[in-house]
C-alpha atoms as a PDB file:
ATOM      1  CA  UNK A   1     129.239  25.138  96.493  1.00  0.00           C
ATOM      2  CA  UNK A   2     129.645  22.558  93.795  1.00  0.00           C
ATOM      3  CA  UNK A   3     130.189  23.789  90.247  1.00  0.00           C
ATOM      4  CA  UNK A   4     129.372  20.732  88.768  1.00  0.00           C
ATOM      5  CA  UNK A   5     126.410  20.558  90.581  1.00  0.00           C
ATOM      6  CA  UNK A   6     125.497  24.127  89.959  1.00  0.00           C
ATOM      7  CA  UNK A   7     126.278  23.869  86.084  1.00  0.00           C
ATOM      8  CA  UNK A   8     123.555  20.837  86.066  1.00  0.00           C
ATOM      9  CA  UNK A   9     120.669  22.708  87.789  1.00  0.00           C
ATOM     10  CA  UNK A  10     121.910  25.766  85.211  1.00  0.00           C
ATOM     11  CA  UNK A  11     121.530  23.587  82.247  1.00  0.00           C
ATOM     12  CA  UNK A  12     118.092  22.426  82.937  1.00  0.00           C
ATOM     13  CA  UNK A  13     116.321  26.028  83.209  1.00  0.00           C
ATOM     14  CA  UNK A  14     114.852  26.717  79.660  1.00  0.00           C
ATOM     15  CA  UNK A  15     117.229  28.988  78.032  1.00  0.00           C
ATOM     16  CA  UNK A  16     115.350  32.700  78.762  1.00  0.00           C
ATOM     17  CA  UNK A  17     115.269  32.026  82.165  1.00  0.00           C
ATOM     18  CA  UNK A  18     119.373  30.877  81.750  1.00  0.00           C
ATOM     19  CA  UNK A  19     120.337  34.255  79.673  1.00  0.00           C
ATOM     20  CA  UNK A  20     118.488  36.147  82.678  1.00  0.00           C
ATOM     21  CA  UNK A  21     120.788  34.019  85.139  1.00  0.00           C
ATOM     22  CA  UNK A  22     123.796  34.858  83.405  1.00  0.00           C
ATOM     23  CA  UNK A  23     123.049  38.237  83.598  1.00  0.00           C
ATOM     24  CA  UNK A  24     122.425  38.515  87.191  1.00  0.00           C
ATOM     25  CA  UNK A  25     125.459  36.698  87.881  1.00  0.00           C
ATOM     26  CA  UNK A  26     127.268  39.045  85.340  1.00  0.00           C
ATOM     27  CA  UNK A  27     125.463  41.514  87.417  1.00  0.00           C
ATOM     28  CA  UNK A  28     127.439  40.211  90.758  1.00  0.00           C
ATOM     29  CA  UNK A  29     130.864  39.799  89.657  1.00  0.00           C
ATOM     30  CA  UNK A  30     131.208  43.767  88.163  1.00  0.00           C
ATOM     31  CA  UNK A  31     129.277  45.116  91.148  1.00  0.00           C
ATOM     32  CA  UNK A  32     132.040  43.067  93.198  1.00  0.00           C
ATOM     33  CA  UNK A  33     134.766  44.982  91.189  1.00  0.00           C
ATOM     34  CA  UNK A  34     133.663  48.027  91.678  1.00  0.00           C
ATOM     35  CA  UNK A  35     132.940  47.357  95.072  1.00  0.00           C
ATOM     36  CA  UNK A  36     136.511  45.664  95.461  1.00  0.00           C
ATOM     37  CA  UNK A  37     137.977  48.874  93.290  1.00  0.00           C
ATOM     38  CA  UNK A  38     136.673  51.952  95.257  1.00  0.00           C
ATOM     39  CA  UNK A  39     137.989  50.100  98.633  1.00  0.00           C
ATOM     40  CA  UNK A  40     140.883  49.957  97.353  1.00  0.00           C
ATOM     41  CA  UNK A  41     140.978  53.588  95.908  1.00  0.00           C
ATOM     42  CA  UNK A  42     139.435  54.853  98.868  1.00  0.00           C
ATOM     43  CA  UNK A  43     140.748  57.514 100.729  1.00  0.00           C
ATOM     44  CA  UNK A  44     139.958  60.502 103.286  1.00  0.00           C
ATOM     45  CA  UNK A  45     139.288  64.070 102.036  1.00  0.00           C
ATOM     46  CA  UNK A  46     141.527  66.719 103.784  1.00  0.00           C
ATOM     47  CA  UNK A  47     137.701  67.850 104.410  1.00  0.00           C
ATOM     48  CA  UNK A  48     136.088  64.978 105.728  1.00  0.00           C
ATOM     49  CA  UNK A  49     139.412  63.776 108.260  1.00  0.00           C
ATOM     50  CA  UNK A  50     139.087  67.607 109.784  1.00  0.00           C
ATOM     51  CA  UNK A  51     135.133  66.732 110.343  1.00  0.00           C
ATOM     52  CA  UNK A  52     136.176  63.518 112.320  1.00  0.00           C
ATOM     53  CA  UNK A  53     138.975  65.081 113.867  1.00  0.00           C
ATOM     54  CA  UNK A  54     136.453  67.849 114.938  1.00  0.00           C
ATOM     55  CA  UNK A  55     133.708  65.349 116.185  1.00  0.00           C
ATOM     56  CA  UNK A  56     136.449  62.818 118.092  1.00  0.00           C
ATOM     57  CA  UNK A  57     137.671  66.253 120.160  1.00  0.00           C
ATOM     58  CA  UNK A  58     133.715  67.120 120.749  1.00  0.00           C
ATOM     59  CA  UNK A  59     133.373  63.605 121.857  1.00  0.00           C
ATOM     60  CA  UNK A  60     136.488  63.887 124.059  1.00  0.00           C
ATOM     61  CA  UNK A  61     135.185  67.223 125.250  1.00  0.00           C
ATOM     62  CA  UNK A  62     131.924  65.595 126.096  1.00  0.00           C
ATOM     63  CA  UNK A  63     131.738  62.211 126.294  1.00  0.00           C
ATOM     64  CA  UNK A  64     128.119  62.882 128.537  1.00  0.00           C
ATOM     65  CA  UNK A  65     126.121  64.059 125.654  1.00  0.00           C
ATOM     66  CA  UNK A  66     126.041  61.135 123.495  1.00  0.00           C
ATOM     67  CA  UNK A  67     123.247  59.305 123.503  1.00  0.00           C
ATOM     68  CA  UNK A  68     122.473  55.312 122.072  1.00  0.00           C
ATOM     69  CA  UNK A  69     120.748  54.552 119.324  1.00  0.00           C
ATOM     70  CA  UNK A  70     118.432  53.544 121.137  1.00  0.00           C
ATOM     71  CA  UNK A  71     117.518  56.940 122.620  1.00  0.00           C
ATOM     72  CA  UNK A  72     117.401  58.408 119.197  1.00  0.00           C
ATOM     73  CA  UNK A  73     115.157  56.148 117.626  1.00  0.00           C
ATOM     74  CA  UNK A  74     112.651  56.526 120.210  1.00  0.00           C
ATOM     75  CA  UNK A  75     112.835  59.993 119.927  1.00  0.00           C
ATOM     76  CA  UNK A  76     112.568  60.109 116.165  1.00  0.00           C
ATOM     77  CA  UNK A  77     109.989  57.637 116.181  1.00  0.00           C
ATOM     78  CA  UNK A  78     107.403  60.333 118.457  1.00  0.00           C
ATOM     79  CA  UNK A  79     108.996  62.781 116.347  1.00  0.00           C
ATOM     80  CA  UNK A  80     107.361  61.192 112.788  1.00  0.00           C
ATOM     81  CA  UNK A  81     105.037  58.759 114.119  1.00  0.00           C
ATOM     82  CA  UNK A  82     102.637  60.123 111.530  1.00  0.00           C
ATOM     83  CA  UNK A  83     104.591  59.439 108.588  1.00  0.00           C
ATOM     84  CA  UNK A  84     105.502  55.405 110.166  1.00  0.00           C
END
């Protein structure tokens, strides 16, 4: 996108509606840093990477029982139709 252009369009919103665009886009760029941060700082629990472990050997085990998404919904969606 142009800036120039973008900085023209900006300039011409009365200035309430221009502090509420500069916070949204304030907004943006820190919920892209923390975004950006905590994949960065992400890691596996001891906890959660036995769960997986655990469910990839089930799966191994049993590759028969899973069933697609497809199968689920449908069976959730008889399940709550009431509350749809």
């Amino acid at each position: 996108m142009n800036g120039e252009l973008l900085l023209q369009r900006f300039n011409t919103l009365p200035n309430n509606l221009q502090l509420l665009v500069f916070g949204y886009v304030d907004f943006l760029v820190e919920s892209c840093n923390v975004i950006e941060d905590a994949a960065k700082n992400e890691e596996i629990t001891s906890g959660l990477k036995a769960l997986l472990d655990e469910r990839i050997a089930n799966y191994e085990k049993n590759p028969h029982k899973v069933k697609t998404w497809e199968e689920i919904e449908e069976r959730l969606l008889k399940k709550y139709k009431h509350a749809v």
